[in-house]
PDB file of N, CA and C in Angstrom:
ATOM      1  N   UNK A   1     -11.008   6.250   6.429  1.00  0.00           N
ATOM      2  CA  UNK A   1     -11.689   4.978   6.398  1.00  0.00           C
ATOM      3  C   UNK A   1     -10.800   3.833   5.923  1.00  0.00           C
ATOM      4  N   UNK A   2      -9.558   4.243   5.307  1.00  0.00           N
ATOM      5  CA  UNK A   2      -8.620   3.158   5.157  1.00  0.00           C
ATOM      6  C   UNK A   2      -8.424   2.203   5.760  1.00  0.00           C
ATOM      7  N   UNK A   3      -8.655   2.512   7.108  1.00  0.00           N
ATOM      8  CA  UNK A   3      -7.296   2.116   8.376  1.00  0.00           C
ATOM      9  C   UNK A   3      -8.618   0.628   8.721  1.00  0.00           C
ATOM     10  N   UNK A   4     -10.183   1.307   8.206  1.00  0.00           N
ATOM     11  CA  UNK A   4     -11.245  -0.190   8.790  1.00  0.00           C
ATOM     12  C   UNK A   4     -10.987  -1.057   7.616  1.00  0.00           C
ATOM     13  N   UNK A   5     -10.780  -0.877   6.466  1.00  0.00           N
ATOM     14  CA  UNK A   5      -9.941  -1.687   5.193  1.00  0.00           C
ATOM     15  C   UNK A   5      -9.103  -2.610   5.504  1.00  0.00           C
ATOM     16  N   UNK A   6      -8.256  -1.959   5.713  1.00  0.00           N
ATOM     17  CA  UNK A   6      -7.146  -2.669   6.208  1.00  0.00           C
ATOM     18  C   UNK A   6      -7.266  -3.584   7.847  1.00  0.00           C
ATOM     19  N   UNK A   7      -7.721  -3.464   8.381  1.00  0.00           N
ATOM     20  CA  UNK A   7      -8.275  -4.009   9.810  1.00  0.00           C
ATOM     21  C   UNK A   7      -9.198  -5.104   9.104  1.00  0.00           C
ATOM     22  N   UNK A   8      -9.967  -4.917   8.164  1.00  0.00           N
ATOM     23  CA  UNK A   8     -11.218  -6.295   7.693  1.00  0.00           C
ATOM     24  C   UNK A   8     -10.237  -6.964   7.552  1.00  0.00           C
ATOM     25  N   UNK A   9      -9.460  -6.621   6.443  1.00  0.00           N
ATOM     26  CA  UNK A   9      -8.425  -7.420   5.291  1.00  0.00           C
ATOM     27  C   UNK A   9      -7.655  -8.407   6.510  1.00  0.00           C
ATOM     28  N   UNK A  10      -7.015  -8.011   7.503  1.00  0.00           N
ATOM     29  CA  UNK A  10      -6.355  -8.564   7.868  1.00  0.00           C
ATOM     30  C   UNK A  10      -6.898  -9.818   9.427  1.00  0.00           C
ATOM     31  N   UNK A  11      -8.470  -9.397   9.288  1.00  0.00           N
ATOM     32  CA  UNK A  11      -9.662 -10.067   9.742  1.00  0.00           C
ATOM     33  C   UNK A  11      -8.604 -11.899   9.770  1.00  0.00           C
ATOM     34  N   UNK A  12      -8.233 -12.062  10.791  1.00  0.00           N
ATOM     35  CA  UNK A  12      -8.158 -13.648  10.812  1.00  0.00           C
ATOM     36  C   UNK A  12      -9.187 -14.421  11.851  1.00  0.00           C
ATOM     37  N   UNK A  13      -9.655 -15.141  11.469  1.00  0.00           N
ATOM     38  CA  UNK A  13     -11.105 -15.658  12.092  1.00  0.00           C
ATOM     39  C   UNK A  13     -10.951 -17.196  11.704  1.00  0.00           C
ATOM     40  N   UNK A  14     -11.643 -17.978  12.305  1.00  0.00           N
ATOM     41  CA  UNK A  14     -11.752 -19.559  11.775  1.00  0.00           C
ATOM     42  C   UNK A  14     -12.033 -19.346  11.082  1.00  0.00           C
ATOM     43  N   UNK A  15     -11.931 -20.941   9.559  1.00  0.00           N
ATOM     44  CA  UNK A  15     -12.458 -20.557   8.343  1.00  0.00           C
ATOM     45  C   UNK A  15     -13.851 -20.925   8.211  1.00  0.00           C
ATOM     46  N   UNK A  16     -14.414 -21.929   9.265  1.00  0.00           N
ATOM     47  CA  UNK A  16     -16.136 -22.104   9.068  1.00  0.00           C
ATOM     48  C   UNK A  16     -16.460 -20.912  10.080  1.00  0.00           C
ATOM     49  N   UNK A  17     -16.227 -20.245  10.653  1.00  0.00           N
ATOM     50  CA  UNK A  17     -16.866 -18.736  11.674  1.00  0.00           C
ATOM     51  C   UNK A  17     -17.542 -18.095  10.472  1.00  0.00           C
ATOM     52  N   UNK A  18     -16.383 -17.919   9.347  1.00  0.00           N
ATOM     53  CA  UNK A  18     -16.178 -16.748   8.362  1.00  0.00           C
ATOM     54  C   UNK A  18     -17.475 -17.062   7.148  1.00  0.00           C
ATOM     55  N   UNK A  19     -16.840 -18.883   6.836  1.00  0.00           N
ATOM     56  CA  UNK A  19     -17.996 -19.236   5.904  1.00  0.00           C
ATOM     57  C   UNK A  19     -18.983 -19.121   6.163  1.00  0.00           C
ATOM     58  N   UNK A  20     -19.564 -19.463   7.288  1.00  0.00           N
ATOM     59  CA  UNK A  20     -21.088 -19.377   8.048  1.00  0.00           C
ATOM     60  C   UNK A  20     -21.525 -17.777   7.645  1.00  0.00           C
ATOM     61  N   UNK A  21     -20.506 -16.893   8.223  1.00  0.00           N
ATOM     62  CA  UNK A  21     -20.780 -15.444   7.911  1.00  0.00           C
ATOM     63  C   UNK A  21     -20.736 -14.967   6.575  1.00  0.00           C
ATOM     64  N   UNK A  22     -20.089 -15.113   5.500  1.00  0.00           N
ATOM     65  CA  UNK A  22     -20.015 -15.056   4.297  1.00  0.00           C
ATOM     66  C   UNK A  22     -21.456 -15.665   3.318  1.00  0.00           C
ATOM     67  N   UNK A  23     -21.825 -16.784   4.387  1.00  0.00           N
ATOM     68  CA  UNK A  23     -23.481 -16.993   3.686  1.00  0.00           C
ATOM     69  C   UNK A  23     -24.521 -16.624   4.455  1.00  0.00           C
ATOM     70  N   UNK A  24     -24.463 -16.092   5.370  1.00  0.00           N
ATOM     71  CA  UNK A  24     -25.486 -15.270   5.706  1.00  0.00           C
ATOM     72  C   UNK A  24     -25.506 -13.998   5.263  1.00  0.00           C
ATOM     73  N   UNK A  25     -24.771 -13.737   4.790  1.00  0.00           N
ATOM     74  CA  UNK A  25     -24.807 -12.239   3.591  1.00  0.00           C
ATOM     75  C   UNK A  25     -26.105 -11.697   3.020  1.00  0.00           C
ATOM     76  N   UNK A  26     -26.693 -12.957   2.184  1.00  0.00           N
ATOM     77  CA  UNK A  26     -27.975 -12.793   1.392  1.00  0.00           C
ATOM     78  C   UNK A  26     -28.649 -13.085   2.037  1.00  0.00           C
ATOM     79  N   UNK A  27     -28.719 -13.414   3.639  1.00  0.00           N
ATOM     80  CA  UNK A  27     -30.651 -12.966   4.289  1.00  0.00           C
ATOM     81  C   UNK A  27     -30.537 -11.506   5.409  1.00  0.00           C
ATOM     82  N   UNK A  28     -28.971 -10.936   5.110  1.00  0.00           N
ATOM     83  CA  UNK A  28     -28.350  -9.601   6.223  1.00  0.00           C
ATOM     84  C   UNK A  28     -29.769  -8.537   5.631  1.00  0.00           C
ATOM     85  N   UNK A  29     -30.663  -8.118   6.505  1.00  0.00           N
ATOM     86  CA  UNK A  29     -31.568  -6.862   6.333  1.00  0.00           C
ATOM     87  C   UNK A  29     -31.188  -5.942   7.323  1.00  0.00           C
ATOM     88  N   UNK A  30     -30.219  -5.138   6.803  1.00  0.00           N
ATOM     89  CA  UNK A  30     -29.959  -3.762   7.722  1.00  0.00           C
ATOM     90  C   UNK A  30     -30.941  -3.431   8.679  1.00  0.00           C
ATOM     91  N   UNK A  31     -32.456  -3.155   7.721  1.00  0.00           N
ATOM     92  CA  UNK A  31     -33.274  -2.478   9.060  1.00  0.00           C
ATOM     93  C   UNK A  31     -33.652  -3.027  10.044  1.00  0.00           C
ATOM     94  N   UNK A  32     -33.514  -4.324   9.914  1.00  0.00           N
ATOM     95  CA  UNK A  32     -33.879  -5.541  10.964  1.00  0.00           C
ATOM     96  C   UNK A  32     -33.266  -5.601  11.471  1.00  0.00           C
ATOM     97  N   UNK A  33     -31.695  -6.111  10.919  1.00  0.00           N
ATOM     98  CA  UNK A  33     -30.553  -6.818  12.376  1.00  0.00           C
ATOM     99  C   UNK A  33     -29.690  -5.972  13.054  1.00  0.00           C
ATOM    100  N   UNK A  34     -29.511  -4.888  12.350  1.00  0.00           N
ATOM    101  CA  UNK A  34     -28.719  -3.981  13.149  1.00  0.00           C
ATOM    102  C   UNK A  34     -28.946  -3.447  14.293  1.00  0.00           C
ATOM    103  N   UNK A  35     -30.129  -2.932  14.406  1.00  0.00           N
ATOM    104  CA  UNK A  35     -30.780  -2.564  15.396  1.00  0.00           C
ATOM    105  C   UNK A  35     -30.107  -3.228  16.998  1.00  0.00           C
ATOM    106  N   UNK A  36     -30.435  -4.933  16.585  1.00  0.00           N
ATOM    107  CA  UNK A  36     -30.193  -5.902  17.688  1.00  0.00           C
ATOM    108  C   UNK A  36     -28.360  -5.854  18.258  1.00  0.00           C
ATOM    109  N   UNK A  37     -27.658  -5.340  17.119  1.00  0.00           N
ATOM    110  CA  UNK A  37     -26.338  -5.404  17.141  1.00  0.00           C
ATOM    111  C   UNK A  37     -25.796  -4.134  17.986  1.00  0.00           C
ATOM    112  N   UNK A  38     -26.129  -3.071  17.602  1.00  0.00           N
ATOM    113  CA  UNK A  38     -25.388  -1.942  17.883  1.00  0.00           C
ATOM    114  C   UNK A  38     -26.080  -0.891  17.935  1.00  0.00           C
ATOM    115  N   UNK A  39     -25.666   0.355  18.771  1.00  0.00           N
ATOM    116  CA  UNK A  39     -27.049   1.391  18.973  1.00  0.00           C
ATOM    117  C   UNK A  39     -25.849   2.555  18.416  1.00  0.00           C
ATOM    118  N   UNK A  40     -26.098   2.578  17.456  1.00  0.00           N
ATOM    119  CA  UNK A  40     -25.529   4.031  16.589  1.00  0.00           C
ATOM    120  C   UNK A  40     -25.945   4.253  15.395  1.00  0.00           C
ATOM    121  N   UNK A  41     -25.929   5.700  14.733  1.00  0.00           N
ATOM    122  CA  UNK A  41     -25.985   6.044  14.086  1.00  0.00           C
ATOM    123  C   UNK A  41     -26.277   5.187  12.849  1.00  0.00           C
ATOM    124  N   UNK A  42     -27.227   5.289  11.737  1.00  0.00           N
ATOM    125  CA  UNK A  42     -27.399   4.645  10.667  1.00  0.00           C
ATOM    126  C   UNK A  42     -26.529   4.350   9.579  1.00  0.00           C
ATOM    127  N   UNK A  43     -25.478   5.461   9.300  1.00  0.00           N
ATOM    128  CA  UNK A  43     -24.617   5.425   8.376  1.00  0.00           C
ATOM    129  C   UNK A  43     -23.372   3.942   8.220  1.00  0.00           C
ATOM    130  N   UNK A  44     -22.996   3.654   8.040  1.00  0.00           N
ATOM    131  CA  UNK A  44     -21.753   2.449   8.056  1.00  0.00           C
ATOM    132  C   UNK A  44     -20.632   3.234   8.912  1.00  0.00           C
ATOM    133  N   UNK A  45     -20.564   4.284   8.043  1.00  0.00           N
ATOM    134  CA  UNK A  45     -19.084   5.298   8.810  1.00  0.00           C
ATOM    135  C   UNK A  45     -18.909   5.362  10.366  1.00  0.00           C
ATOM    136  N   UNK A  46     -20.637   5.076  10.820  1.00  0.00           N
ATOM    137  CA  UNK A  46     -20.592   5.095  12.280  1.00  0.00           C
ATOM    138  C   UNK A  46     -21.118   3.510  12.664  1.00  0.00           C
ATOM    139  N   UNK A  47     -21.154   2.479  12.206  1.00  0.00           N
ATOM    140  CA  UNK A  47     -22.297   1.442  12.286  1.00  0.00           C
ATOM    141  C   UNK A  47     -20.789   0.164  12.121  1.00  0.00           C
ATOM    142  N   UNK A  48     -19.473   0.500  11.391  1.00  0.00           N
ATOM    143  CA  UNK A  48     -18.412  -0.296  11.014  1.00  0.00           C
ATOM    144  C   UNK A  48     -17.573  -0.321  12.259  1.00  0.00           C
ATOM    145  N   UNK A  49     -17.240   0.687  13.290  1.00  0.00           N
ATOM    146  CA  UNK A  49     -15.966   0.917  13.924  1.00  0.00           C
ATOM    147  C   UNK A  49     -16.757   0.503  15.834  1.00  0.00           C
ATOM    148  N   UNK A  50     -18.213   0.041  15.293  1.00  0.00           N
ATOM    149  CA  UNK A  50     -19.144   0.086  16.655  1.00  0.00           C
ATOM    150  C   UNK A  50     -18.890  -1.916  16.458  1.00  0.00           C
ATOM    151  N   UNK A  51     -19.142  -2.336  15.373  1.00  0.00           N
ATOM    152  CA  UNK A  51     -19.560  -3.574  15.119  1.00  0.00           C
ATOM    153  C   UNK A  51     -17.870  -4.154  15.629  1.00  0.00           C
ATOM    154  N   UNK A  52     -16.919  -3.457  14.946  1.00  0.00           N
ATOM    155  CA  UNK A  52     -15.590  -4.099  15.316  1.00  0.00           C
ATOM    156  C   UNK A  52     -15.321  -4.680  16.625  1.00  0.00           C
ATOM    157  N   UNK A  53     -15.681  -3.347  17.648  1.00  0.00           N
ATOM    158  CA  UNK A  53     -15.861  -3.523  18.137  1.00  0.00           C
ATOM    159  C   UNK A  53     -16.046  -4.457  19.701  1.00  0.00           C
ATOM    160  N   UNK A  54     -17.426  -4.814  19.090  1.00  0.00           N
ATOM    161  CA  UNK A  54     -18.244  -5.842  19.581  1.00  0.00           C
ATOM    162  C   UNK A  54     -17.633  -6.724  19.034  1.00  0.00           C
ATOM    163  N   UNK A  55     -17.279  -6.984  17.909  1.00  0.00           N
ATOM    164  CA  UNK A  55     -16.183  -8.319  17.344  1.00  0.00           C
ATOM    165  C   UNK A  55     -15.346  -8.930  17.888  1.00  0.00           C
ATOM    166  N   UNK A  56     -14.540  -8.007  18.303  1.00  0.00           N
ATOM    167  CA  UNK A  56     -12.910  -8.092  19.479  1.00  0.00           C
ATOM    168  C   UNK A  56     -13.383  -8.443  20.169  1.00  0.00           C
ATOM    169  N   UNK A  57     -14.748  -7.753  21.044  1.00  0.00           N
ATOM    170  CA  UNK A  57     -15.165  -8.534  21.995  1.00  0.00           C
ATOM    171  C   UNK A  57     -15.374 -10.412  22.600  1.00  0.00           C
ATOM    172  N   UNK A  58     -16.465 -10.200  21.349  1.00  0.00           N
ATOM    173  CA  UNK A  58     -16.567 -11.547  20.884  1.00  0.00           C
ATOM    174  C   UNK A  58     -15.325 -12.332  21.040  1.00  0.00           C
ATOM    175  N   UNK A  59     -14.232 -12.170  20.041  1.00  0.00           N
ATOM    176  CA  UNK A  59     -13.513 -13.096  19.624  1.00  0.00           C
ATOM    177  C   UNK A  59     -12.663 -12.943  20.792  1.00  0.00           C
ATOM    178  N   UNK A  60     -11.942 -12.307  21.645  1.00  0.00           N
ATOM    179  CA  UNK A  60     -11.954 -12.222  23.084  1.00  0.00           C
ATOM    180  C   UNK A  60     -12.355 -14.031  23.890  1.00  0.00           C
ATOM    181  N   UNK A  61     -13.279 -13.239  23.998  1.00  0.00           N
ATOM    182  CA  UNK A  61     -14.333 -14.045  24.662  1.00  0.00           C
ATOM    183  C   UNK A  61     -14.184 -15.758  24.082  1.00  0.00           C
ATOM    184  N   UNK A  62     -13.992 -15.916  22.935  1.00  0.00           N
ATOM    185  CA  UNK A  62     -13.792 -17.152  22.326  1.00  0.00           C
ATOM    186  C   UNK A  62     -12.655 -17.949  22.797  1.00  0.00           C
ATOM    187  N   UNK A  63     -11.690 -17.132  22.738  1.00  0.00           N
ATOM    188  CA  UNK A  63     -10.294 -16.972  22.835  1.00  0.00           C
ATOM    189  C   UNK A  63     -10.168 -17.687  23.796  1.00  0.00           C
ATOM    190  N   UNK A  64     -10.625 -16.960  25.011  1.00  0.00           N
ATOM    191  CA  UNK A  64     -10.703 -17.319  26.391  1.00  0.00           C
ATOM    192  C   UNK A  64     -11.368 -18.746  26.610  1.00  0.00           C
ATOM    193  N   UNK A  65     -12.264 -19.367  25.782  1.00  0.00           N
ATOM    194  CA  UNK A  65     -12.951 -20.582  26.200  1.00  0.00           C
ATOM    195  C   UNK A  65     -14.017 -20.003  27.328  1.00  0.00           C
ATOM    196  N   UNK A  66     -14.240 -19.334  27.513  1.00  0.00           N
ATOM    197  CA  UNK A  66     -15.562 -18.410  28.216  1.00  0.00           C
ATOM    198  C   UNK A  66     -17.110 -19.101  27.822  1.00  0.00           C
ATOM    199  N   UNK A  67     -17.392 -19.358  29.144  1.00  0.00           N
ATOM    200  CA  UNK A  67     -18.828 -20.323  28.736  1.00  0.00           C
ATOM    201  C   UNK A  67     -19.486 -19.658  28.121  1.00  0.00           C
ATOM    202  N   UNK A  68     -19.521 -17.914  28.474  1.00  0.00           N
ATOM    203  CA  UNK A  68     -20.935 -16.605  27.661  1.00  0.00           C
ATOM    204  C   UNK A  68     -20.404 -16.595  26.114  1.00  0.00           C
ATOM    205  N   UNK A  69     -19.325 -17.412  25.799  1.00  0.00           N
ATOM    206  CA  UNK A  69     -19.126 -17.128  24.228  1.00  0.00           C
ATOM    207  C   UNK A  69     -20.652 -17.777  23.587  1.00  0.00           C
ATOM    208  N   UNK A  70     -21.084 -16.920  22.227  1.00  0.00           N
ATOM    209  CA  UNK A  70     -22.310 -17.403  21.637  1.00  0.00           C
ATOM    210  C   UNK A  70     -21.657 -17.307  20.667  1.00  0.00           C
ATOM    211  N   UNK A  71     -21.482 -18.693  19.490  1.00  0.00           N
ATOM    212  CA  UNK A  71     -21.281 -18.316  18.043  1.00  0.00           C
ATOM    213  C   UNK A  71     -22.161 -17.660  17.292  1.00  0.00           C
ATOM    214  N   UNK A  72     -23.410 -17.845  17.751  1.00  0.00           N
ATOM    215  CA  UNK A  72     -24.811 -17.481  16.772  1.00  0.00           C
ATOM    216  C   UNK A  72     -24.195 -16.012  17.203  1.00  0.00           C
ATOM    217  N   UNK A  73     -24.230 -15.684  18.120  1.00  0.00           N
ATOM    218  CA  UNK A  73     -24.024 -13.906  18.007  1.00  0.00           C
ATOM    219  C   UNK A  73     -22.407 -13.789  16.932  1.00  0.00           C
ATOM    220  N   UNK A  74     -21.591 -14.162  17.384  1.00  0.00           N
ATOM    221  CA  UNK A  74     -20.403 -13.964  16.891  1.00  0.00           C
ATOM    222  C   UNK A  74     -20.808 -13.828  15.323  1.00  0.00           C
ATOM    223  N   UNK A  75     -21.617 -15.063  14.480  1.00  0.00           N
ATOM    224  CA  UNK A  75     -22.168 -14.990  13.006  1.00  0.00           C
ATOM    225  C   UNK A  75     -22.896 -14.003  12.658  1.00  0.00           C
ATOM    226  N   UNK A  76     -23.534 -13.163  13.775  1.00  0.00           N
ATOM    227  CA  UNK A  76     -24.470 -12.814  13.388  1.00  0.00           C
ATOM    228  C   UNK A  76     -23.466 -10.973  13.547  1.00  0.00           C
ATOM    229  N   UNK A  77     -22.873 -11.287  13.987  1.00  0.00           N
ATOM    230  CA  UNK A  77     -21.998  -9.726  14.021  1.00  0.00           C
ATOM    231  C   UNK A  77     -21.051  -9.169  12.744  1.00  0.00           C
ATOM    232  N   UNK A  78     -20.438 -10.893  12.653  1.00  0.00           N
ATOM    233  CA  UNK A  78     -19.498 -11.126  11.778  1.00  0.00           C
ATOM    234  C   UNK A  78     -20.467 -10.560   9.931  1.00  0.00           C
ATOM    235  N   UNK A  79     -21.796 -11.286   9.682  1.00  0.00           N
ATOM    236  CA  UNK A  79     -22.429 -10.661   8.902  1.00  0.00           C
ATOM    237  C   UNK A  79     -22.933  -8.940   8.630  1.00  0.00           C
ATOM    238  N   UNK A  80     -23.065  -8.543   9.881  1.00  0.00           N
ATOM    239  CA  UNK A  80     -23.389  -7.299  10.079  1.00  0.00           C
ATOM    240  C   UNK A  80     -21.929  -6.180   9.721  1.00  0.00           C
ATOM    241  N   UNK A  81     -20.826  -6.736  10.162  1.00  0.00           N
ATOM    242  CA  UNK A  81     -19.941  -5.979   9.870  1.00  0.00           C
ATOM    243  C   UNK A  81     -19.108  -6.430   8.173  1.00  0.00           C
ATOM    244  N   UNK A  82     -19.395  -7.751   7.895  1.00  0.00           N
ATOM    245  CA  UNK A  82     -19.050  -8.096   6.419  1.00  0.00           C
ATOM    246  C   UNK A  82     -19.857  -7.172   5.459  1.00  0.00           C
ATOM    247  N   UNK A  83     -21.403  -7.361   5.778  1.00  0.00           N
ATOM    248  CA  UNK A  83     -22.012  -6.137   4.907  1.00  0.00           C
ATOM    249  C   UNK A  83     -22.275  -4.973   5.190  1.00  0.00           C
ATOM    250  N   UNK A  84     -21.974  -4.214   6.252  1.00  0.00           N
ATOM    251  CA  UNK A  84     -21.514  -2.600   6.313  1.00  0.00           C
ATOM    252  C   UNK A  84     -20.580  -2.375   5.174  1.00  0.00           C
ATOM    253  N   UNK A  85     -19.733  -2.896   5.573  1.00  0.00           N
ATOM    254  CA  UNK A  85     -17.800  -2.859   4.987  1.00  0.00           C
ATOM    255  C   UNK A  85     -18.452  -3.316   3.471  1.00  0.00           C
ATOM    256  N   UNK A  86     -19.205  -3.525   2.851  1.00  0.00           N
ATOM    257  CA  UNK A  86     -19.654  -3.762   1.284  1.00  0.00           C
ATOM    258  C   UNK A  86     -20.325  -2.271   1.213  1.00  0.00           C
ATOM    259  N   UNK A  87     -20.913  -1.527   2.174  1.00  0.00           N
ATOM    260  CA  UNK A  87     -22.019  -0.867   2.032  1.00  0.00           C
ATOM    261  C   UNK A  87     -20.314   0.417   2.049  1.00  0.00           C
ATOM    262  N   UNK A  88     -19.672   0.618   2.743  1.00  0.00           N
ATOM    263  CA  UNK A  88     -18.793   1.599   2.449  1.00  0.00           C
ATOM    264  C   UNK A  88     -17.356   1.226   1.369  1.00  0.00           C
ATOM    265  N   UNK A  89     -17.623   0.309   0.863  1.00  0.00           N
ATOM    266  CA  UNK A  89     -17.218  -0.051  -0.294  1.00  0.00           C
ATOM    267  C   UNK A  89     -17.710   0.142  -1.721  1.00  0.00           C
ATOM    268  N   UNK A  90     -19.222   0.280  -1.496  1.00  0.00           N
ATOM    269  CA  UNK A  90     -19.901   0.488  -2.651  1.00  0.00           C
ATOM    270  C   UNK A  90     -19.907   1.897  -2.596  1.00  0.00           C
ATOM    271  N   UNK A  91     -20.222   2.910  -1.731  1.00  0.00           N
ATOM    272  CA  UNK A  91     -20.288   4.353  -1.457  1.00  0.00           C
ATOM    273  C   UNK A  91     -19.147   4.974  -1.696  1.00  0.00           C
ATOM    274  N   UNK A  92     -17.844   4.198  -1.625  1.00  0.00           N
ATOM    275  CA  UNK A  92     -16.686   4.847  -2.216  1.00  0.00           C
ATOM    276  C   UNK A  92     -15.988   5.869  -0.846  1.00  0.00           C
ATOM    277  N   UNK A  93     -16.586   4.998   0.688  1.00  0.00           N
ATOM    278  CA  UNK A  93     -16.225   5.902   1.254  1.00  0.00           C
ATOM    279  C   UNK A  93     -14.671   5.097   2.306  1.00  0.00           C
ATOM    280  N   UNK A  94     -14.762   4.060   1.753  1.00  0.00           N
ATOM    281  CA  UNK A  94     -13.550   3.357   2.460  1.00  0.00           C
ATOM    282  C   UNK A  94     -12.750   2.993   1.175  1.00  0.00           C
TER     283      UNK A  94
END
């Protein structure tokens, strides 16, 4: 689980993408938003490397100037995978 550590850490993103995502932290409800995000397994161990993912995707897609880019999704991924990566941080498993 190191190797998704090191992959957050080195997470370069705009700095309002990140802030936006960094405060949506405290309304993130696992059982609610995940669902909409990603279809795997409940654990983080499987719920972190799905969200990335879809991230690359995203930021891809940004990259490109691509009309289907959505920031609201991009924030809303970017939260989902900021608080997994707390949730296998607190578990001691990354």
């Amino acid at each position: 689980m190191s190797d998704f550590r090191m992959i957050l850490a080195n997470l370069r993103r705009p700095r309002l993408l990140m802030h936006a995502a960094r405060f949506g932290l405290g309304d993130y409800r696992r059982e609610r938003d995940l669902r909409r995000l990603v279809r795997c397994g409940l654990s983080p161990e499987d719920t972190v490397p799905s969200l990335m993912s879809v991230e690359a995707a995203l930021e891809e897609t940004r990259l490109k100037g691509d009309m289907s880019y959505s920031v609201a999704r991009h924030i809303e991924v970017l939260i989902a995978l900021l608080a997994e990566a707390q949730l296998l941080r607190r578990d001691g498993v990354a």
